[in-house]
PDB file of N, CA and C in Angstrom:
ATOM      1  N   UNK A   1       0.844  -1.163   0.000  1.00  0.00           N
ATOM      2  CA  UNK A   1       0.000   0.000   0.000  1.00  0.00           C
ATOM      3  C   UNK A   1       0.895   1.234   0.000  1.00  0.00           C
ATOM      4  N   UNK A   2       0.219   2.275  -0.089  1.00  0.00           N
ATOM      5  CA  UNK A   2       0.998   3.783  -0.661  1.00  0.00           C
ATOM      6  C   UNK A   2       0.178   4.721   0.185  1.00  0.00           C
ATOM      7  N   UNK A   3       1.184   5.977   1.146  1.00  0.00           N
ATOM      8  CA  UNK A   3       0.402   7.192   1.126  1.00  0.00           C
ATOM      9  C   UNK A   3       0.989   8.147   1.509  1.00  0.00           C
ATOM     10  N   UNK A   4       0.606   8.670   0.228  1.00  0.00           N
ATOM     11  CA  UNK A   4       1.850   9.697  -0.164  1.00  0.00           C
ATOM     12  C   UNK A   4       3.183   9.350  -0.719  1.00  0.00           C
ATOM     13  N   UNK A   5       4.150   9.720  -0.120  1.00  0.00           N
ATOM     14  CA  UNK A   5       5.063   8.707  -1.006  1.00  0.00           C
ATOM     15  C   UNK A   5       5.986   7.585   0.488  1.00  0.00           C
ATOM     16  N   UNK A   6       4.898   7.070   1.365  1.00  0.00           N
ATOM     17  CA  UNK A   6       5.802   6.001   1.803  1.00  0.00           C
ATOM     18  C   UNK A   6       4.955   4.417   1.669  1.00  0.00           C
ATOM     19  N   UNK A   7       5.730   3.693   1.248  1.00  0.00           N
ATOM     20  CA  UNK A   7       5.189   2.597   1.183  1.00  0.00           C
ATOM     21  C   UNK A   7       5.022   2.132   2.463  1.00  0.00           C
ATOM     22  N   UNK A   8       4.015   1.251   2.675  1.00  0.00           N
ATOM     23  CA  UNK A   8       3.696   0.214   3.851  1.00  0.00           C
ATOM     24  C   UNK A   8       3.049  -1.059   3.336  1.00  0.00           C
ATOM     25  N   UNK A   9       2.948  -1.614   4.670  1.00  0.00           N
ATOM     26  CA  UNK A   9       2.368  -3.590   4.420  1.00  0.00           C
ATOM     27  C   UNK A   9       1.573  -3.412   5.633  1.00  0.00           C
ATOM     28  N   UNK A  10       0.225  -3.715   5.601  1.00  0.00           N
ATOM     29  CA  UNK A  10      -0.876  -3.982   6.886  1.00  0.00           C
ATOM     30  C   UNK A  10      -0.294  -5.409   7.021  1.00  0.00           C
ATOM     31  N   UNK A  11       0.463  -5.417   8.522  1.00  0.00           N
ATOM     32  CA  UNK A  11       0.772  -6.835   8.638  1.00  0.00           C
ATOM     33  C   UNK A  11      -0.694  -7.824   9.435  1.00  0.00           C
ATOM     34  N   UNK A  12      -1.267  -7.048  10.537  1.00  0.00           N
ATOM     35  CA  UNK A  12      -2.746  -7.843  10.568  1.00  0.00           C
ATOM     36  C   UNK A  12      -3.461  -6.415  11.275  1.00  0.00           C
ATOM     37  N   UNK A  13      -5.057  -6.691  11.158  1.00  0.00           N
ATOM     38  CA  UNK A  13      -6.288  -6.317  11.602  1.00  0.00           C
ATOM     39  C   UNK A  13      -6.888  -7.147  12.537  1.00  0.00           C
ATOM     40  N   UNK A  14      -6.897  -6.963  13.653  1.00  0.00           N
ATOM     41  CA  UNK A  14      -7.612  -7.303  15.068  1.00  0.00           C
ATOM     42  C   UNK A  14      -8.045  -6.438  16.024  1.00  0.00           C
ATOM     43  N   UNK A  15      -9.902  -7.111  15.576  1.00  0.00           N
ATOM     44  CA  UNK A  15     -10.612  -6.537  16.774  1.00  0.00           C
ATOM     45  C   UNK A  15     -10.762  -6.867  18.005  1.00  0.00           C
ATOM     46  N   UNK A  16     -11.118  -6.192  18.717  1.00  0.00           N
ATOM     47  CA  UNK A  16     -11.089  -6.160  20.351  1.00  0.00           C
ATOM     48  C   UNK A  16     -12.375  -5.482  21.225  1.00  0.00           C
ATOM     49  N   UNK A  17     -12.776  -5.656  22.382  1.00  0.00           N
ATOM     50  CA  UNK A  17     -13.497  -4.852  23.055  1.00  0.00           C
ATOM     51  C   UNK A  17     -14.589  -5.276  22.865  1.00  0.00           C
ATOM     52  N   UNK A  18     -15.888  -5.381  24.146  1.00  0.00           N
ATOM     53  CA  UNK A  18     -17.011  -5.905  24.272  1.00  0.00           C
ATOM     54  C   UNK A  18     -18.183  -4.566  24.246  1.00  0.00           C
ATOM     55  N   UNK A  19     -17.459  -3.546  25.271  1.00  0.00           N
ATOM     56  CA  UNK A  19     -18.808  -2.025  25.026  1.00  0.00           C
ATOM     57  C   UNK A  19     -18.019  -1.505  24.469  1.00  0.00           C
ATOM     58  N   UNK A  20     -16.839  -1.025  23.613  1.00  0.00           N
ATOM     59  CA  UNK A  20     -16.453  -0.441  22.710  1.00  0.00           C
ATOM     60  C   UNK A  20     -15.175  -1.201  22.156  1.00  0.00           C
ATOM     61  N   UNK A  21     -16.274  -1.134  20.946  1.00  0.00           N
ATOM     62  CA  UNK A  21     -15.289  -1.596  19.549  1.00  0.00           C
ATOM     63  C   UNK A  21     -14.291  -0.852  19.191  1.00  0.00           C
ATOM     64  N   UNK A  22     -12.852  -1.916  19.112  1.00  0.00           N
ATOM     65  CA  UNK A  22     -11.784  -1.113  18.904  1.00  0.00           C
ATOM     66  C   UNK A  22     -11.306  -2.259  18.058  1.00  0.00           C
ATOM     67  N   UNK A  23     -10.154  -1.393  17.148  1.00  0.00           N
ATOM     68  CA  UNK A  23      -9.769  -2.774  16.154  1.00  0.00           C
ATOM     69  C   UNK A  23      -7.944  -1.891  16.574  1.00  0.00           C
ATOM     70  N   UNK A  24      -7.357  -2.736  15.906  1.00  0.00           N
ATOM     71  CA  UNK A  24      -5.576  -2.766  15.864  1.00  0.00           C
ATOM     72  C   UNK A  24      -5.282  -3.051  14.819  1.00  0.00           C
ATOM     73  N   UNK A  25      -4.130  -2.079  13.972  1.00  0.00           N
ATOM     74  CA  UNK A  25      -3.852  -2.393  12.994  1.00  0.00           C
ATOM     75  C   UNK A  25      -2.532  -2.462  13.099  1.00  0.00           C
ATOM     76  N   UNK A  26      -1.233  -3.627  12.935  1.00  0.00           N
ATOM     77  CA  UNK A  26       0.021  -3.513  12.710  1.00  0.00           C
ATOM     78  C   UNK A  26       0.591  -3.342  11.492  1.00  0.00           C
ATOM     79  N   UNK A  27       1.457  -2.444  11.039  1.00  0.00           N
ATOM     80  CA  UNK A  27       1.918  -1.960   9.749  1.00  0.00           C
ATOM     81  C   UNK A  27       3.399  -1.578   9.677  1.00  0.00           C
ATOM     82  N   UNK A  28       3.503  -2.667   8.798  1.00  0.00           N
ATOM     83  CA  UNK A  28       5.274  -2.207   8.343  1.00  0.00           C
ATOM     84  C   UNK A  28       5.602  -1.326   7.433  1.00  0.00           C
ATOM     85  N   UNK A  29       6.613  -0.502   7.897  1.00  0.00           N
ATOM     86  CA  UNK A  29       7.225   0.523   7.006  1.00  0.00           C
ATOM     87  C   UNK A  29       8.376   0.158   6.136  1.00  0.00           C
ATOM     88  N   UNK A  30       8.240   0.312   4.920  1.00  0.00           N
ATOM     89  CA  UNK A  30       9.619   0.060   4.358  1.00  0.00           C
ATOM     90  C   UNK A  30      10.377   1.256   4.381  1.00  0.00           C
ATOM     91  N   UNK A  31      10.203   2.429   4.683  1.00  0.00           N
ATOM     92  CA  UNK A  31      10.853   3.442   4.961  1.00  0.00           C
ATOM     93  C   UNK A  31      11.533   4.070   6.594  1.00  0.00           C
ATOM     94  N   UNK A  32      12.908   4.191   6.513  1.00  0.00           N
ATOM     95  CA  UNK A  32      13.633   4.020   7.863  1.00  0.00           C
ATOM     96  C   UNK A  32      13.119   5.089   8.621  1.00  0.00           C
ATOM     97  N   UNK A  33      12.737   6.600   8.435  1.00  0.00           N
ATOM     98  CA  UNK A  33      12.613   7.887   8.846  1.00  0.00           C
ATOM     99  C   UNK A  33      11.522   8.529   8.464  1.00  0.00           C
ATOM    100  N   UNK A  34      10.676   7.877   8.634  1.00  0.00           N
ATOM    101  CA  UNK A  34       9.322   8.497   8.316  1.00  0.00           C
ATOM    102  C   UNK A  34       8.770   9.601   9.225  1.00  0.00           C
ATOM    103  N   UNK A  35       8.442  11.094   8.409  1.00  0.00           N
ATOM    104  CA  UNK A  35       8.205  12.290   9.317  1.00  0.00           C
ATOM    105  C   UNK A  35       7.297  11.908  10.289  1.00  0.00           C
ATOM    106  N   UNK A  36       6.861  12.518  11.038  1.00  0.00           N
ATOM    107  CA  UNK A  36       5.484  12.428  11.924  1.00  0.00           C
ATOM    108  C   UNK A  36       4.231  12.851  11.086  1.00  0.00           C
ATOM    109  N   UNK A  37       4.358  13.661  10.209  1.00  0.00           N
ATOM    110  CA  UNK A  37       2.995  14.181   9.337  1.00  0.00           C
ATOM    111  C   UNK A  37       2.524  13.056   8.711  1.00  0.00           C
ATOM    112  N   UNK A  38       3.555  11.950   7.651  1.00  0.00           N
ATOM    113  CA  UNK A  38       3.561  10.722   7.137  1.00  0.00           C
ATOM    114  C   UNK A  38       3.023  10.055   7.999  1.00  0.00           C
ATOM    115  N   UNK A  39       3.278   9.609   9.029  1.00  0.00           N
ATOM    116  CA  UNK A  39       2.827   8.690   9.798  1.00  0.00           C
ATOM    117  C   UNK A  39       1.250   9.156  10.412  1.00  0.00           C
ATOM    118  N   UNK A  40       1.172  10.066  10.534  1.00  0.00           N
ATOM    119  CA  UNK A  40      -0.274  10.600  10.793  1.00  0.00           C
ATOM    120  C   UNK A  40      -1.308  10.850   9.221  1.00  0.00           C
ATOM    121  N   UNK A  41      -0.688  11.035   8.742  1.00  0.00           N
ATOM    122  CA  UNK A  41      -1.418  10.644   7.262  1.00  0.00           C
ATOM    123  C   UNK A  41      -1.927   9.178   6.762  1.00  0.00           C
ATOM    124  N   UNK A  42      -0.564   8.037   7.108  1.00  0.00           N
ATOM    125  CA  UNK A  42      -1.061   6.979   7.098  1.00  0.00           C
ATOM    126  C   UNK A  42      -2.306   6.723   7.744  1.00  0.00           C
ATOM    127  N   UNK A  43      -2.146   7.064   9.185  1.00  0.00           N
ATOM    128  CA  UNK A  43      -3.175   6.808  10.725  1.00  0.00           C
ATOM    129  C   UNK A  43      -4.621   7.157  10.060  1.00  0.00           C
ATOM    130  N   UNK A  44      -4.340   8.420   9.395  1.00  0.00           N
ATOM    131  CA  UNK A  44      -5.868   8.929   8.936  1.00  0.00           C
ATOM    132  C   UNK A  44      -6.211   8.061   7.888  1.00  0.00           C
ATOM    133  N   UNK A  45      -5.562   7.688   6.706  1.00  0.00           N
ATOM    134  CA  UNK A  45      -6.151   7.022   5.775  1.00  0.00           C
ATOM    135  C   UNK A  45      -6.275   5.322   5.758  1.00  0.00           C
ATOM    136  N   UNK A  46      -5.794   4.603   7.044  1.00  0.00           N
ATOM    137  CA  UNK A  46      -6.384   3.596   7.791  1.00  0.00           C
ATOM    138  C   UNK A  46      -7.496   3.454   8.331  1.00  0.00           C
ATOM    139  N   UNK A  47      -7.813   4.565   8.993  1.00  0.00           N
ATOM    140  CA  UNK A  47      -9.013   4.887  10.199  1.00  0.00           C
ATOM    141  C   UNK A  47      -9.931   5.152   9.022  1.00  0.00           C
ATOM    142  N   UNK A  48     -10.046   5.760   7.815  1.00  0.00           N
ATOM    143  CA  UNK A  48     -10.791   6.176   6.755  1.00  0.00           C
ATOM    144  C   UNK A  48     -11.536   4.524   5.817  1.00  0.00           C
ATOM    145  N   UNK A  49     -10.157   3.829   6.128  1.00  0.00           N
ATOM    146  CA  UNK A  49     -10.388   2.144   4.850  1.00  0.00           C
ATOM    147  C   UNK A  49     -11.390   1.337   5.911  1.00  0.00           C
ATOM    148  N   UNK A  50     -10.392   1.736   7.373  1.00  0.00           N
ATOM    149  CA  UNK A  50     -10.990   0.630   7.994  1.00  0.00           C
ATOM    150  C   UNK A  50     -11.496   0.838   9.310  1.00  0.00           C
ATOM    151  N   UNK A  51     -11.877   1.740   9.421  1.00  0.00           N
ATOM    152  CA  UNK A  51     -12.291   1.925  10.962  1.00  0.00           C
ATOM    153  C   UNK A  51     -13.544   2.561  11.273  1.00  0.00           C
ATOM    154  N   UNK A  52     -13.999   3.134  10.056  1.00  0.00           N
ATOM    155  CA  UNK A  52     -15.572   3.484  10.700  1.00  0.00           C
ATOM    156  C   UNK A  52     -16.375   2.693  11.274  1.00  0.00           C
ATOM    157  N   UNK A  53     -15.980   1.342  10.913  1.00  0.00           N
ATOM    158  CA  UNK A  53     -17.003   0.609  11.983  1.00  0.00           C
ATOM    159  C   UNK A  53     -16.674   0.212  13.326  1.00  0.00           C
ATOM    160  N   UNK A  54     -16.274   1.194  14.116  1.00  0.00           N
ATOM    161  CA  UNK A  54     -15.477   1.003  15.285  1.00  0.00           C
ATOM    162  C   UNK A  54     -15.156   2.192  16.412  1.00  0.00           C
ATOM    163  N   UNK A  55     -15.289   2.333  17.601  1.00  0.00           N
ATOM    164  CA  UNK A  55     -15.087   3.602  18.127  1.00  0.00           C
ATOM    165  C   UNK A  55     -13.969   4.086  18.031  1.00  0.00           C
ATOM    166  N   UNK A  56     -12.722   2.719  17.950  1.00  0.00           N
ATOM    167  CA  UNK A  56     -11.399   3.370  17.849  1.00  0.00           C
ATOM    168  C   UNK A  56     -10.612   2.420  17.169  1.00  0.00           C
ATOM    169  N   UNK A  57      -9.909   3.017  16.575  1.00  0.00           N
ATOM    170  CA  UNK A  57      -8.941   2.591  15.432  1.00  0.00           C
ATOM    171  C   UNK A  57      -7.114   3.128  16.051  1.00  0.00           C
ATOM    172  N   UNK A  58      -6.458   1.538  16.326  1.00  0.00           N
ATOM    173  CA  UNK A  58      -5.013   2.154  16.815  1.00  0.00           C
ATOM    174  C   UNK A  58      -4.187   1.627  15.891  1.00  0.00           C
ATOM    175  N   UNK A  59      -3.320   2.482  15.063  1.00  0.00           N
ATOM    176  CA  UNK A  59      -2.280   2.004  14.168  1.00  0.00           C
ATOM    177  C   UNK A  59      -0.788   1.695  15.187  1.00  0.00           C
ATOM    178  N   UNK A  60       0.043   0.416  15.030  1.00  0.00           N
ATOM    179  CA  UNK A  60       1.325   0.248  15.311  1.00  0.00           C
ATOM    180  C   UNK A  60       2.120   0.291  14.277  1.00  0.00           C
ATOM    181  N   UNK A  61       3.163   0.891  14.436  1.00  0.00           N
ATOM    182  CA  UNK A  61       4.142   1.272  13.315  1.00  0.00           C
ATOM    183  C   UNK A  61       5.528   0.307  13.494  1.00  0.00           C
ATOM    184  N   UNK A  62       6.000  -0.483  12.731  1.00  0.00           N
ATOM    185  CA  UNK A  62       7.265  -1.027  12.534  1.00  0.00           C
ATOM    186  C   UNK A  62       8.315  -1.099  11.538  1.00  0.00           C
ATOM    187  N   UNK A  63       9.737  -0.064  12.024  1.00  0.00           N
ATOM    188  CA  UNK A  63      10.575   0.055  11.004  1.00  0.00           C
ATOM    189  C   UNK A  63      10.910  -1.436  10.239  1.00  0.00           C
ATOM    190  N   UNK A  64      11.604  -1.088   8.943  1.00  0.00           N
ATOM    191  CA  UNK A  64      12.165  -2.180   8.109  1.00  0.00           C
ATOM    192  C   UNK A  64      12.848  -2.586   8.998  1.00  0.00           C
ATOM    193  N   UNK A  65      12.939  -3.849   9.569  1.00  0.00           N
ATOM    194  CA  UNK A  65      14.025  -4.748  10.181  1.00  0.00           C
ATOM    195  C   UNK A  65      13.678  -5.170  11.764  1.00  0.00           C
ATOM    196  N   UNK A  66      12.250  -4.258  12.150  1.00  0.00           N
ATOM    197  CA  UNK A  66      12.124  -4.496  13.371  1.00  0.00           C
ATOM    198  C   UNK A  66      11.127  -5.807  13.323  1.00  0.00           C
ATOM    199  N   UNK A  67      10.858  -6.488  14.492  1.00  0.00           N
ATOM    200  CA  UNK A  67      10.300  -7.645  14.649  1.00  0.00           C
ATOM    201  C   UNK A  67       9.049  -6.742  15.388  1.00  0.00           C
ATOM    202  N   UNK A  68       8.104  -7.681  14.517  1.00  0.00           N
ATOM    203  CA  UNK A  68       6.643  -7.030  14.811  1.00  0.00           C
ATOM    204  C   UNK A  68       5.764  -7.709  16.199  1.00  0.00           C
ATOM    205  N   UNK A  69       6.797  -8.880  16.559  1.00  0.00           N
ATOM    206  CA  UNK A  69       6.201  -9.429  18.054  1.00  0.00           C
ATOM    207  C   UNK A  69       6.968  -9.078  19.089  1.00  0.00           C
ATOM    208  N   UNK A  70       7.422  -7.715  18.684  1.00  0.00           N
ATOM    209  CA  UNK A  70       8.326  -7.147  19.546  1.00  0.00           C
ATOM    210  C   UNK A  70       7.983  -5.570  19.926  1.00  0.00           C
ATOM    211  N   UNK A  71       9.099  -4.465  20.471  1.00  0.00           N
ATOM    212  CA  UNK A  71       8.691  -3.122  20.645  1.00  0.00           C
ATOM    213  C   UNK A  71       8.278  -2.513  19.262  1.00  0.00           C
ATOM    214  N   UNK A  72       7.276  -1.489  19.229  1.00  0.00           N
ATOM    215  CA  UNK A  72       6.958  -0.447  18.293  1.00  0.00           C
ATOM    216  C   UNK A  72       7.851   0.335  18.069  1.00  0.00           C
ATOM    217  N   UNK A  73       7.675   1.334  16.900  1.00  0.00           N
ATOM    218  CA  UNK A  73       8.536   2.483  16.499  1.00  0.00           C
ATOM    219  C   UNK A  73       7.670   3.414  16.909  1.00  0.00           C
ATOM    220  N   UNK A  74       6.305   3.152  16.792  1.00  0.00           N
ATOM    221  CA  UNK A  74       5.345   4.544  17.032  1.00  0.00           C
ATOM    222  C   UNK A  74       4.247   4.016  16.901  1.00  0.00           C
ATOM    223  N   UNK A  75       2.853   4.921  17.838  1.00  0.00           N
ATOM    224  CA  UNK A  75       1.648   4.055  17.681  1.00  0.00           C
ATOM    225  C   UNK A  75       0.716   5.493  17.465  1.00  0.00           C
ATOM    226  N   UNK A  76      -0.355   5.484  16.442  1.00  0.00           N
ATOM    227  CA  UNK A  76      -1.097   6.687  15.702  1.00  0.00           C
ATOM    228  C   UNK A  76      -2.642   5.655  16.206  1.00  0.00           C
ATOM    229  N   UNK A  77      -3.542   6.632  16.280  1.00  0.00           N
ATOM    230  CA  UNK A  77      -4.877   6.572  16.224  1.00  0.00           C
ATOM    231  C   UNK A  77      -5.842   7.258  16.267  1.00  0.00           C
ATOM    232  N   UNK A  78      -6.603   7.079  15.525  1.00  0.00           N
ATOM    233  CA  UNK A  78      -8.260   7.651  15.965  1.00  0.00           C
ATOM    234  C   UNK A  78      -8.959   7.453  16.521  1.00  0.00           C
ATOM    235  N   UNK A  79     -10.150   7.894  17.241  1.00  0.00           N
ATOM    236  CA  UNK A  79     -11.305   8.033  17.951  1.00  0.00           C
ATOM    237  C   UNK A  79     -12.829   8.719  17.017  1.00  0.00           C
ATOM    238  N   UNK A  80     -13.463   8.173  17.263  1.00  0.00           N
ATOM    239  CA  UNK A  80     -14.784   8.905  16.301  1.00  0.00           C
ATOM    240  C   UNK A  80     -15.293   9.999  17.599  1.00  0.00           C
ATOM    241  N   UNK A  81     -15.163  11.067  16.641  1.00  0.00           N
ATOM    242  CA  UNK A  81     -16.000  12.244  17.506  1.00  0.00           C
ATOM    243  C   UNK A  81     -14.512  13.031  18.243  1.00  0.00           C
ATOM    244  N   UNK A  82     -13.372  12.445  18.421  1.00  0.00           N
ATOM    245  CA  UNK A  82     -12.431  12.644  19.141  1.00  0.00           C
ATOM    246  C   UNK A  82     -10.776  13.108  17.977  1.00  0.00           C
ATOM    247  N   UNK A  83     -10.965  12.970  16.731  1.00  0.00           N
ATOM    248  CA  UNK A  83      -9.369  13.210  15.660  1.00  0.00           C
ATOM    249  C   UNK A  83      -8.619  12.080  16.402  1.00  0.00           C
ATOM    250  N   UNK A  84      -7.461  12.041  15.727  1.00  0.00           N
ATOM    251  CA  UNK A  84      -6.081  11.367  15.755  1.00  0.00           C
ATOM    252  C   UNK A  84      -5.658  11.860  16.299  1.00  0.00           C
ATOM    253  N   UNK A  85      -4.294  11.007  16.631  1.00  0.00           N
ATOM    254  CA  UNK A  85      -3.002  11.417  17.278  1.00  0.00           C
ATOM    255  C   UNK A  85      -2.112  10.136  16.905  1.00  0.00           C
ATOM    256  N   UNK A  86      -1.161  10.580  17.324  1.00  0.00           N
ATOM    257  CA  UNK A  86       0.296  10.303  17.150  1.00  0.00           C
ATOM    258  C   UNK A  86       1.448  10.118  18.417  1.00  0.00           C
ATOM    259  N   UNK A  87       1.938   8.938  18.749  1.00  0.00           N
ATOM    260  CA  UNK A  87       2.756   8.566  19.530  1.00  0.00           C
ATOM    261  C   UNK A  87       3.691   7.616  19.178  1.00  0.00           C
ATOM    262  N   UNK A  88       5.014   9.128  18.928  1.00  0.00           N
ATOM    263  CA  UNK A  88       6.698   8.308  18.668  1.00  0.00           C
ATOM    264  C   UNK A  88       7.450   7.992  19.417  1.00  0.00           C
ATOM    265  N   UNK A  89       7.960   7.125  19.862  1.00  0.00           N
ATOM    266  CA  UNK A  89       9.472   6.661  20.366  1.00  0.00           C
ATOM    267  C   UNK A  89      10.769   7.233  19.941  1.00  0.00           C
ATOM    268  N   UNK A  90      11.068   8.073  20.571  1.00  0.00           N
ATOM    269  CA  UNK A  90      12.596   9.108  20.086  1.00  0.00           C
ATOM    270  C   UNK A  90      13.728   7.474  20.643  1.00  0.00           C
TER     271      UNK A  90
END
């Protein structure tokens, strides 16, 4: 997948939550340094494919080379009624 100009891979979609629906999306980056705007652009046009049916939509971000059953690089999400946000690991 493409947005803007960084490529990514939805590695899986899992929902969660009994009084509010929340889903998880893990996504690999093939790009090492992705701005924060990029990564919040992705967040939005995830939450846009796949998350309206849901109160909240959390993207995990994983650089090229990191192990995805392991720590994050950064975690982005939405809320309905509430916008996105964005949380990096310096």
């Amino acid at each position: 997948m493409k947005s803007g100009d960084i490529d990514y891979e939805i590695l899986s979609i899992r929902d969660f939550g009994i009084g509010m629906r929340r889903r998880n999306v893990k996504v690999q980056l093939f790009e090492n340094k992705p701005s924060e705007d990029k990564l919040r652009e992705i967040t939005e046009s995830i939450w846009q494919e796949h998350g309206q049916d849901v109160e909240e939509l959390t993207t995990v971000f994983y650089l090229p080379g990191m192990d995805p059953r392991s720590v994050a690089y950064a975690f982005g999400g939405c809320m309905k009624g509430k916008g996105c946000y964005l949380s990096l690991r310096e």
